[in-house]
PDB file of N, CA and C in Angstrom:
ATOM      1  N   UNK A   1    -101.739-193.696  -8.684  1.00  0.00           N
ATOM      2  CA  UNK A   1    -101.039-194.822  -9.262  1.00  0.00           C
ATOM      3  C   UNK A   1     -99.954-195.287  -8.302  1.00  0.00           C
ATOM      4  N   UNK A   2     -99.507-196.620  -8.138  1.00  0.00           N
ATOM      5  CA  UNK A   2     -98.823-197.324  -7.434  1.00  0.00           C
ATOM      6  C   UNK A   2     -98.373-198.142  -8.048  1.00  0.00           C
ATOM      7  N   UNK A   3     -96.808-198.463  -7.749  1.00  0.00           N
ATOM      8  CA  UNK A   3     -95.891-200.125  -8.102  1.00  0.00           C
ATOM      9  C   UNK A   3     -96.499-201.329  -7.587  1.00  0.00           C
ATOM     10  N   UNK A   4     -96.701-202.063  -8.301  1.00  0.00           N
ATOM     11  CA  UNK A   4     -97.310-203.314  -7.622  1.00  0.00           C
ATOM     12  C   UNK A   4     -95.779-204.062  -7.165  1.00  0.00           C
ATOM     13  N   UNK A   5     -96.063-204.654  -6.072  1.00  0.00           N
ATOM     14  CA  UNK A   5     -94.734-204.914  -5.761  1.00  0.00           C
ATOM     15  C   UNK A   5     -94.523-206.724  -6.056  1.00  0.00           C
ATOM     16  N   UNK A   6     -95.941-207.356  -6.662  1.00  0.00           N
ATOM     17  CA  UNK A   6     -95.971-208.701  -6.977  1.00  0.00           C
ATOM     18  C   UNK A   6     -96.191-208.758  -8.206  1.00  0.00           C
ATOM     19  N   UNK A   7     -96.422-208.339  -8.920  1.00  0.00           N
ATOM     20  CA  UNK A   7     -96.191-208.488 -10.466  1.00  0.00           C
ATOM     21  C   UNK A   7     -95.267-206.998 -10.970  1.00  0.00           C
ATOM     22  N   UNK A   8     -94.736-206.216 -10.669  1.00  0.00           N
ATOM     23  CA  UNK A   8     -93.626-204.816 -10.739  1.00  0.00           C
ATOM     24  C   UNK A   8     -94.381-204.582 -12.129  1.00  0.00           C
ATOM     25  N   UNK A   9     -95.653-204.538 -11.817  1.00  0.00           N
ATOM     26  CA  UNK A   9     -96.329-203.343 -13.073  1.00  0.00           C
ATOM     27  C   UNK A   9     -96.875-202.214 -11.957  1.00  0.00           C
ATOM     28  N   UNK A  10     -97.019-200.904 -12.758  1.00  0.00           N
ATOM     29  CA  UNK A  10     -97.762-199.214 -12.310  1.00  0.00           C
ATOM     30  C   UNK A  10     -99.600-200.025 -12.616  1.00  0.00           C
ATOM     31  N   UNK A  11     -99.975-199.484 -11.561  1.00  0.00           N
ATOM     32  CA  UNK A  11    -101.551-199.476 -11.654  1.00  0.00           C
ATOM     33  C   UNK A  11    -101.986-198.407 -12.374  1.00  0.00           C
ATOM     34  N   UNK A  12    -103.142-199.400 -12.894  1.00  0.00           N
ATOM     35  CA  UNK A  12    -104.177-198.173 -13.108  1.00  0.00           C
ATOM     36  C   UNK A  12    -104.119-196.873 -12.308  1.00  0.00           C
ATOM     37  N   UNK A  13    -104.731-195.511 -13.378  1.00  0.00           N
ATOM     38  CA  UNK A  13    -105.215-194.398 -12.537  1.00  0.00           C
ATOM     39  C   UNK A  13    -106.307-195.204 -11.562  1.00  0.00           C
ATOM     40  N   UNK A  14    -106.517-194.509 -10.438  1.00  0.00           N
ATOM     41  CA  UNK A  14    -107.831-194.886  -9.248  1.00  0.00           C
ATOM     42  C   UNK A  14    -107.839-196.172  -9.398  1.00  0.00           C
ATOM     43  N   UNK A  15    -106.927-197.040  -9.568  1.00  0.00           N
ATOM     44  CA  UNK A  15    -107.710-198.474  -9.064  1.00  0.00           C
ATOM     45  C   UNK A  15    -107.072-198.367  -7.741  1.00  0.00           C
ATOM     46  N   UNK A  16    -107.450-199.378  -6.648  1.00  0.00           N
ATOM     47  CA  UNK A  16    -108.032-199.863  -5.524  1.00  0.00           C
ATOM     48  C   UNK A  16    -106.323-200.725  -5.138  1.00  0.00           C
ATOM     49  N   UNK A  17    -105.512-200.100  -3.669  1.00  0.00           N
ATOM     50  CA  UNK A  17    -104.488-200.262  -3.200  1.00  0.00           C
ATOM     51  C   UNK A  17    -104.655-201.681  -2.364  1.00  0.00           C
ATOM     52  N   UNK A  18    -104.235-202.395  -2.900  1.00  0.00           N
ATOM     53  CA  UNK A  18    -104.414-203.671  -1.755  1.00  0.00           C
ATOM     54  C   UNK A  18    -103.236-204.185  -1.058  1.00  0.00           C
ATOM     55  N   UNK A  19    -103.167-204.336   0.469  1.00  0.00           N
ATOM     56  CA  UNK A  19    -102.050-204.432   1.325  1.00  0.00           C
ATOM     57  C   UNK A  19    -101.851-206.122   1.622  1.00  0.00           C
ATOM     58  N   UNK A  20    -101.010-206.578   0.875  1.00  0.00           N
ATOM     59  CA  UNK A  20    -100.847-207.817   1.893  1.00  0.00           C
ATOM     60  C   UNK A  20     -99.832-208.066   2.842  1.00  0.00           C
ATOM     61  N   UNK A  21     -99.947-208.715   3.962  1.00  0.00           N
ATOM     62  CA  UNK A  21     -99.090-209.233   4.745  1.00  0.00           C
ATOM     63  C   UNK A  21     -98.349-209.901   4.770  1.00  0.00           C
ATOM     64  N   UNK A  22     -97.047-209.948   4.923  1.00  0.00           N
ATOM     65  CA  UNK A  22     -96.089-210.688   4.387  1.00  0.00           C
ATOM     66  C   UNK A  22     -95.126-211.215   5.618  1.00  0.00           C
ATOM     67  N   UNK A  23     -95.628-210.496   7.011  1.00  0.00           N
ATOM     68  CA  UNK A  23     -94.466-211.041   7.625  1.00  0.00           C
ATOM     69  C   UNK A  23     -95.268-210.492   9.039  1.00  0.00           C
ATOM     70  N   UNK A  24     -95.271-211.675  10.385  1.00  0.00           N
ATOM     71  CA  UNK A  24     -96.274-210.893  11.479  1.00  0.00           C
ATOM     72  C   UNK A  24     -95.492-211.518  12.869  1.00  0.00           C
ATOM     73  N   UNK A  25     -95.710-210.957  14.068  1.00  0.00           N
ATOM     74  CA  UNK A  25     -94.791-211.745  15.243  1.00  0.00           C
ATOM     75  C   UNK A  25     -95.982-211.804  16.425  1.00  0.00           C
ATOM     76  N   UNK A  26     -95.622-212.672  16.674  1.00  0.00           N
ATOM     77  CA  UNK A  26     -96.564-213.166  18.022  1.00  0.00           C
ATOM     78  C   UNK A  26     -96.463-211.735  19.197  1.00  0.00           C
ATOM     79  N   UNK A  27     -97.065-211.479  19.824  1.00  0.00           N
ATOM     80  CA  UNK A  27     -97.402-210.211  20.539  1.00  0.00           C
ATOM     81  C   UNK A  27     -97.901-210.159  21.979  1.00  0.00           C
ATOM     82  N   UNK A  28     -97.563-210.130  23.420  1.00  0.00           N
ATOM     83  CA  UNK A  28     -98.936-210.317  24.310  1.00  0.00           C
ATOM     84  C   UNK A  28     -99.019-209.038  24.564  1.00  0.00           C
ATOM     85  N   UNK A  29    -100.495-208.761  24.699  1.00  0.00           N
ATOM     86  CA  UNK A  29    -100.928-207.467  24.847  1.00  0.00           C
ATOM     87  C   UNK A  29    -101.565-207.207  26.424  1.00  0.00           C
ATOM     88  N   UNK A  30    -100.796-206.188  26.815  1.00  0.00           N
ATOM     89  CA  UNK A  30    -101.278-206.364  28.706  1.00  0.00           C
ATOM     90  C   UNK A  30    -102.554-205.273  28.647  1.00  0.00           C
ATOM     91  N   UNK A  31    -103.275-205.721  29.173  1.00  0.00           N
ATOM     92  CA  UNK A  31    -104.308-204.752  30.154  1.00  0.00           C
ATOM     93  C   UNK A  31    -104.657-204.685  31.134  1.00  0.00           C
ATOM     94  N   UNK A  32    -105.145-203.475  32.034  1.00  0.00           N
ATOM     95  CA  UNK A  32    -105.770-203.271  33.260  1.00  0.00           C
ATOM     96  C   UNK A  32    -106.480-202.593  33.254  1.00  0.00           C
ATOM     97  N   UNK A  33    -107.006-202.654  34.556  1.00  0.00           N
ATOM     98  CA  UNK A  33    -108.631-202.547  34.818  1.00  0.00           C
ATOM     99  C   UNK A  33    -108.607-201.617  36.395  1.00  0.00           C
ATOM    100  N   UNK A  34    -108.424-200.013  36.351  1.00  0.00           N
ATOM    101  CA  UNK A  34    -108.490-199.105  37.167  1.00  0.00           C
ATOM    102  C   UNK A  34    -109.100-199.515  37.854  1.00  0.00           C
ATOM    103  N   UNK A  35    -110.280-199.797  37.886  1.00  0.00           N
ATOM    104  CA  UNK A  35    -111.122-200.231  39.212  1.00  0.00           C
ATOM    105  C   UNK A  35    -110.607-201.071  40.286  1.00  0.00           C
ATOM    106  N   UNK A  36    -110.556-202.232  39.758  1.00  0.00           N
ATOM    107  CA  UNK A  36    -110.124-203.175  40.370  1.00  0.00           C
ATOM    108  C   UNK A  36    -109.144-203.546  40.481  1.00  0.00           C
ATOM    109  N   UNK A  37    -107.932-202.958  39.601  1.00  0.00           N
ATOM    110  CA  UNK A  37    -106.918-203.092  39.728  1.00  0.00           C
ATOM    111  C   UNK A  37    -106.476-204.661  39.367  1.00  0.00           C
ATOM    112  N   UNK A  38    -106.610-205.155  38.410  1.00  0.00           N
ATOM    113  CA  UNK A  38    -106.637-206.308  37.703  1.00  0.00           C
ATOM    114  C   UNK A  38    -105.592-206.073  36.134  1.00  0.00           C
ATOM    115  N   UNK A  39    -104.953-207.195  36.467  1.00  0.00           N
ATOM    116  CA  UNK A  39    -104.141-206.649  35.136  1.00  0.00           C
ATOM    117  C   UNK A  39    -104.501-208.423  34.498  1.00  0.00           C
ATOM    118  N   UNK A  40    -104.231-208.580  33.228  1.00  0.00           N
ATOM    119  CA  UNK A  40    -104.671-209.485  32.761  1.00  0.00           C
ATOM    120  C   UNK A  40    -103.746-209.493  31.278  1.00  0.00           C
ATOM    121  N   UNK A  41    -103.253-210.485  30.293  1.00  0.00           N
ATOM    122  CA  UNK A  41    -102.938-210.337  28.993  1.00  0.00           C
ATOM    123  C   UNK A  41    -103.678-211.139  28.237  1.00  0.00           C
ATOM    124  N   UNK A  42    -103.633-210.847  26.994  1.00  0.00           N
ATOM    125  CA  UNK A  42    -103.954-211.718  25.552  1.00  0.00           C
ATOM    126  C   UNK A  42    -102.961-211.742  24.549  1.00  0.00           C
ATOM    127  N   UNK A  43    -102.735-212.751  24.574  1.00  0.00           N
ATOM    128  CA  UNK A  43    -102.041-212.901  22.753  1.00  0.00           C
ATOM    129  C   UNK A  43    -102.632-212.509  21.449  1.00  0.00           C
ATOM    130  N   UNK A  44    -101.657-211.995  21.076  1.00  0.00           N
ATOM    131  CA  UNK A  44    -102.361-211.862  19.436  1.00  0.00           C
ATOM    132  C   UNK A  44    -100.839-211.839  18.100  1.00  0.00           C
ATOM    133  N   UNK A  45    -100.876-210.944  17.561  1.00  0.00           N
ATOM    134  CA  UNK A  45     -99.868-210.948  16.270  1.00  0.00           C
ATOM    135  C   UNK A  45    -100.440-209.336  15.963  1.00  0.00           C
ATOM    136  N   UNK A  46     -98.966-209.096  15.613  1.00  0.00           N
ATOM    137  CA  UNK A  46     -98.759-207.129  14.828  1.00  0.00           C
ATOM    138  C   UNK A  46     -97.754-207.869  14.093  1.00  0.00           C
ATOM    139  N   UNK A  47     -98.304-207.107  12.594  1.00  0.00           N
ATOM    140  CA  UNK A  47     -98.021-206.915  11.147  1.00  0.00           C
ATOM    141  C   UNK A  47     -96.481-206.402  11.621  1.00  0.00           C
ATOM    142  N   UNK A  48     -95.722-206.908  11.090  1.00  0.00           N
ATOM    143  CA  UNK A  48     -94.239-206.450  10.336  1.00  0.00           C
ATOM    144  C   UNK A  48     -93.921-205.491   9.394  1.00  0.00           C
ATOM    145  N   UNK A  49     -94.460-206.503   7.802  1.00  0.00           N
ATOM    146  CA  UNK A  49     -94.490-206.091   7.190  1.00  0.00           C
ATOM    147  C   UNK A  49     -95.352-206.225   5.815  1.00  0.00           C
ATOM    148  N   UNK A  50     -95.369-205.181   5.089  1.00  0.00           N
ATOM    149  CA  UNK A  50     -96.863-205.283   4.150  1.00  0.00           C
ATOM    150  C   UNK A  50     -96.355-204.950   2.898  1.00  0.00           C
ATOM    151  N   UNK A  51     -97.246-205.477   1.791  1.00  0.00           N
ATOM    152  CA  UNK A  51     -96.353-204.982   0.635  1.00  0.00           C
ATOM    153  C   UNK A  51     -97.539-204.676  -0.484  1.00  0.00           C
ATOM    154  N   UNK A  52     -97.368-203.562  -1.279  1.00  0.00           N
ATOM    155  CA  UNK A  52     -98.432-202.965  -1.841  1.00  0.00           C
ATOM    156  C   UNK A  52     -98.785-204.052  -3.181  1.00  0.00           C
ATOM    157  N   UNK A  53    -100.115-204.524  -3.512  1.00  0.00           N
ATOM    158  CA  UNK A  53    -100.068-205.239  -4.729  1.00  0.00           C
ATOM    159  C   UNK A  53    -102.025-204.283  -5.307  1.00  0.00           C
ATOM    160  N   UNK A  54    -101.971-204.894  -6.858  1.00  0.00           N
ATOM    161  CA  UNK A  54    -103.279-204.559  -7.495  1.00  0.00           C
ATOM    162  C   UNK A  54    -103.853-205.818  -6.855  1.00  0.00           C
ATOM    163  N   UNK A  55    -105.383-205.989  -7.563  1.00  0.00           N
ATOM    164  CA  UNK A  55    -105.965-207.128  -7.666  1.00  0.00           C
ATOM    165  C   UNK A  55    -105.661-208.582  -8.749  1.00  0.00           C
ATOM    166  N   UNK A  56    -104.760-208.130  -9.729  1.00  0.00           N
ATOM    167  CA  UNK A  56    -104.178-209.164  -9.886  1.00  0.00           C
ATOM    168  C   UNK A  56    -102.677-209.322  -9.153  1.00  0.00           C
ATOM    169  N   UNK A  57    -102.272-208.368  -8.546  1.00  0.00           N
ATOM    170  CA  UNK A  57    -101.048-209.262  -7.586  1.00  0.00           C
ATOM    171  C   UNK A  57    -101.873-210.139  -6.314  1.00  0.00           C
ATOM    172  N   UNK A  58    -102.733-209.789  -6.179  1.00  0.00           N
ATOM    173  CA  UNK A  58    -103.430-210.754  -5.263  1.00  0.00           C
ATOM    174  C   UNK A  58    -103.325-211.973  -5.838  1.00  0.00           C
ATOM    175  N   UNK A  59    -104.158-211.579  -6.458  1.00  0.00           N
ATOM    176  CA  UNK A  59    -104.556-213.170  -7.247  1.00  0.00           C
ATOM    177  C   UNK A  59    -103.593-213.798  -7.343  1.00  0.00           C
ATOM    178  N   UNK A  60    -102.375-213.282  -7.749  1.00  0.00           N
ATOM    179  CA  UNK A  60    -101.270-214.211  -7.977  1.00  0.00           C
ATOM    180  C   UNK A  60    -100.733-214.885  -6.479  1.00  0.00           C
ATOM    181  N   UNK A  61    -100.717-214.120  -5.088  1.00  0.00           N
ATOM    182  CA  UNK A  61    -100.116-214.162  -4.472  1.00  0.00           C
ATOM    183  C   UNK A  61    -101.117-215.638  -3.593  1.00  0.00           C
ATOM    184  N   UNK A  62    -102.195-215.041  -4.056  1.00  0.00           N
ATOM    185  CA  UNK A  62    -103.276-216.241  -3.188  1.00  0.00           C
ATOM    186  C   UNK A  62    -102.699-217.355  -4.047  1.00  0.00           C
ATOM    187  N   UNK A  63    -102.276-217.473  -5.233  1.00  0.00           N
ATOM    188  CA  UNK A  63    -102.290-218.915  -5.933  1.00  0.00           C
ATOM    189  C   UNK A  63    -100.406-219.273  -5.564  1.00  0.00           C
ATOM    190  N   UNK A  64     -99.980-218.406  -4.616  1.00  0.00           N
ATOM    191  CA  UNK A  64     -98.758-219.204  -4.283  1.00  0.00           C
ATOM    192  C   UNK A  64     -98.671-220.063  -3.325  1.00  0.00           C
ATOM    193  N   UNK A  65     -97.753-221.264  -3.095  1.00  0.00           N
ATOM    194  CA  UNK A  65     -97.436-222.077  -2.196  1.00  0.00           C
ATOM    195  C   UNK A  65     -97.208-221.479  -1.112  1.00  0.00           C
ATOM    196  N   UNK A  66     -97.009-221.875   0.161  1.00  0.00           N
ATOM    197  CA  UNK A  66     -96.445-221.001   1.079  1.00  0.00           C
ATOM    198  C   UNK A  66     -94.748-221.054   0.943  1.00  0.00           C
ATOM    199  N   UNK A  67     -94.286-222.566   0.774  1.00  0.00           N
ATOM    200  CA  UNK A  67     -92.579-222.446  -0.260  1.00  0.00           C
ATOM    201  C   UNK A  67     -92.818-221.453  -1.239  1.00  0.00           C
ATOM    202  N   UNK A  68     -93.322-221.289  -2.092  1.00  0.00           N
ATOM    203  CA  UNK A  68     -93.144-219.970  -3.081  1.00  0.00           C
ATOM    204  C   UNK A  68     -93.459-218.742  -2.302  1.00  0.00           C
ATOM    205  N   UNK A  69     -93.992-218.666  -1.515  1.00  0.00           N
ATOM    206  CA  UNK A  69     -94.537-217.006  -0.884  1.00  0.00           C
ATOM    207  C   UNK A  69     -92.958-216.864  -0.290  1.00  0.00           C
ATOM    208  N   UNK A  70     -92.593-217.862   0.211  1.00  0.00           N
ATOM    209  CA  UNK A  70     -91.677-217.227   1.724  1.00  0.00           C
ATOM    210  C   UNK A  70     -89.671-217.218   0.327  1.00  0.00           C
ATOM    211  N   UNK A  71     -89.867-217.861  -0.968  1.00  0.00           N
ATOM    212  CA  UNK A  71     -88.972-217.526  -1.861  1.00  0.00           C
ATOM    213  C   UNK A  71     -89.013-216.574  -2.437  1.00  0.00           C
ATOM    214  N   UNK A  72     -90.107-215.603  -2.747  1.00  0.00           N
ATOM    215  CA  UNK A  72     -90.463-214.826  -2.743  1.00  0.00           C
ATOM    216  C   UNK A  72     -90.469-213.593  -2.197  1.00  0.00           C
ATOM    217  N   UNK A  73     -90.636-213.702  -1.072  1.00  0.00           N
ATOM    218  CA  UNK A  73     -90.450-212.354   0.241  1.00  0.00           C
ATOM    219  C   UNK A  73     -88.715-212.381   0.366  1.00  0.00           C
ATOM    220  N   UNK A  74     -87.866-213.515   0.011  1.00  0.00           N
ATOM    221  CA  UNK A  74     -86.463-213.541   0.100  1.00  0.00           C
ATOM    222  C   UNK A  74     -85.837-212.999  -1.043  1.00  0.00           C
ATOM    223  N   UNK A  75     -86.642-212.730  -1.812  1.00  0.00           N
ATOM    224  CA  UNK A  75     -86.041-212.129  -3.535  1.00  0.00           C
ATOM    225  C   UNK A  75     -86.351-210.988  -3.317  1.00  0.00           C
ATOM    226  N   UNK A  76     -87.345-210.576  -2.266  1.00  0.00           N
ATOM    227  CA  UNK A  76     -87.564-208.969  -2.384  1.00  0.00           C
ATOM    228  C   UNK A  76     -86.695-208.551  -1.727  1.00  0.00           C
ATOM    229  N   UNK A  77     -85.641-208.621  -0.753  1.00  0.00           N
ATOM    230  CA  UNK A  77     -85.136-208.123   0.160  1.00  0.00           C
ATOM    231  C   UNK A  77     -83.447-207.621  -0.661  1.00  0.00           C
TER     232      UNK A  77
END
């Protein structure tokens, strides 16, 4: 059992932990290449932060605005 952290109800026994993302930062990721000695980057994004919900905090969270998501993530803090 777990706090849902988008509707602050306890889950079910054994239901199913769902993580959403709530907050992510741009990232470049370097690599190289021993052989040849080639270094090269890519951009991408790493997770911040995540916040535990059921399948109906999903649901709720998919049916928010992105103004309501980001008033939201400011009430949790």
């Amino acid at each position: 059992m777990f706090k849902c952290q988008v509707t602050n109800k306890l889950s079910k026994p054994l239901q199913k932990l769902n993580r959403l993302v709530i907050k992510t930062r741009p990232i470049q990721y370097r690599h190289w290449n021993r052989e040849s000695e080639e270094e090269w980057f890519t951009n991408g994004f790493e997770t911040v932060r995540e916040i535990n919900a059921t399948d109906e905090g999903v649901e709720l969270w998919n049916s928010l605005t992105p103004d309501q998501r980001e008033a939201f993530v400011k009430k949790m803090k």
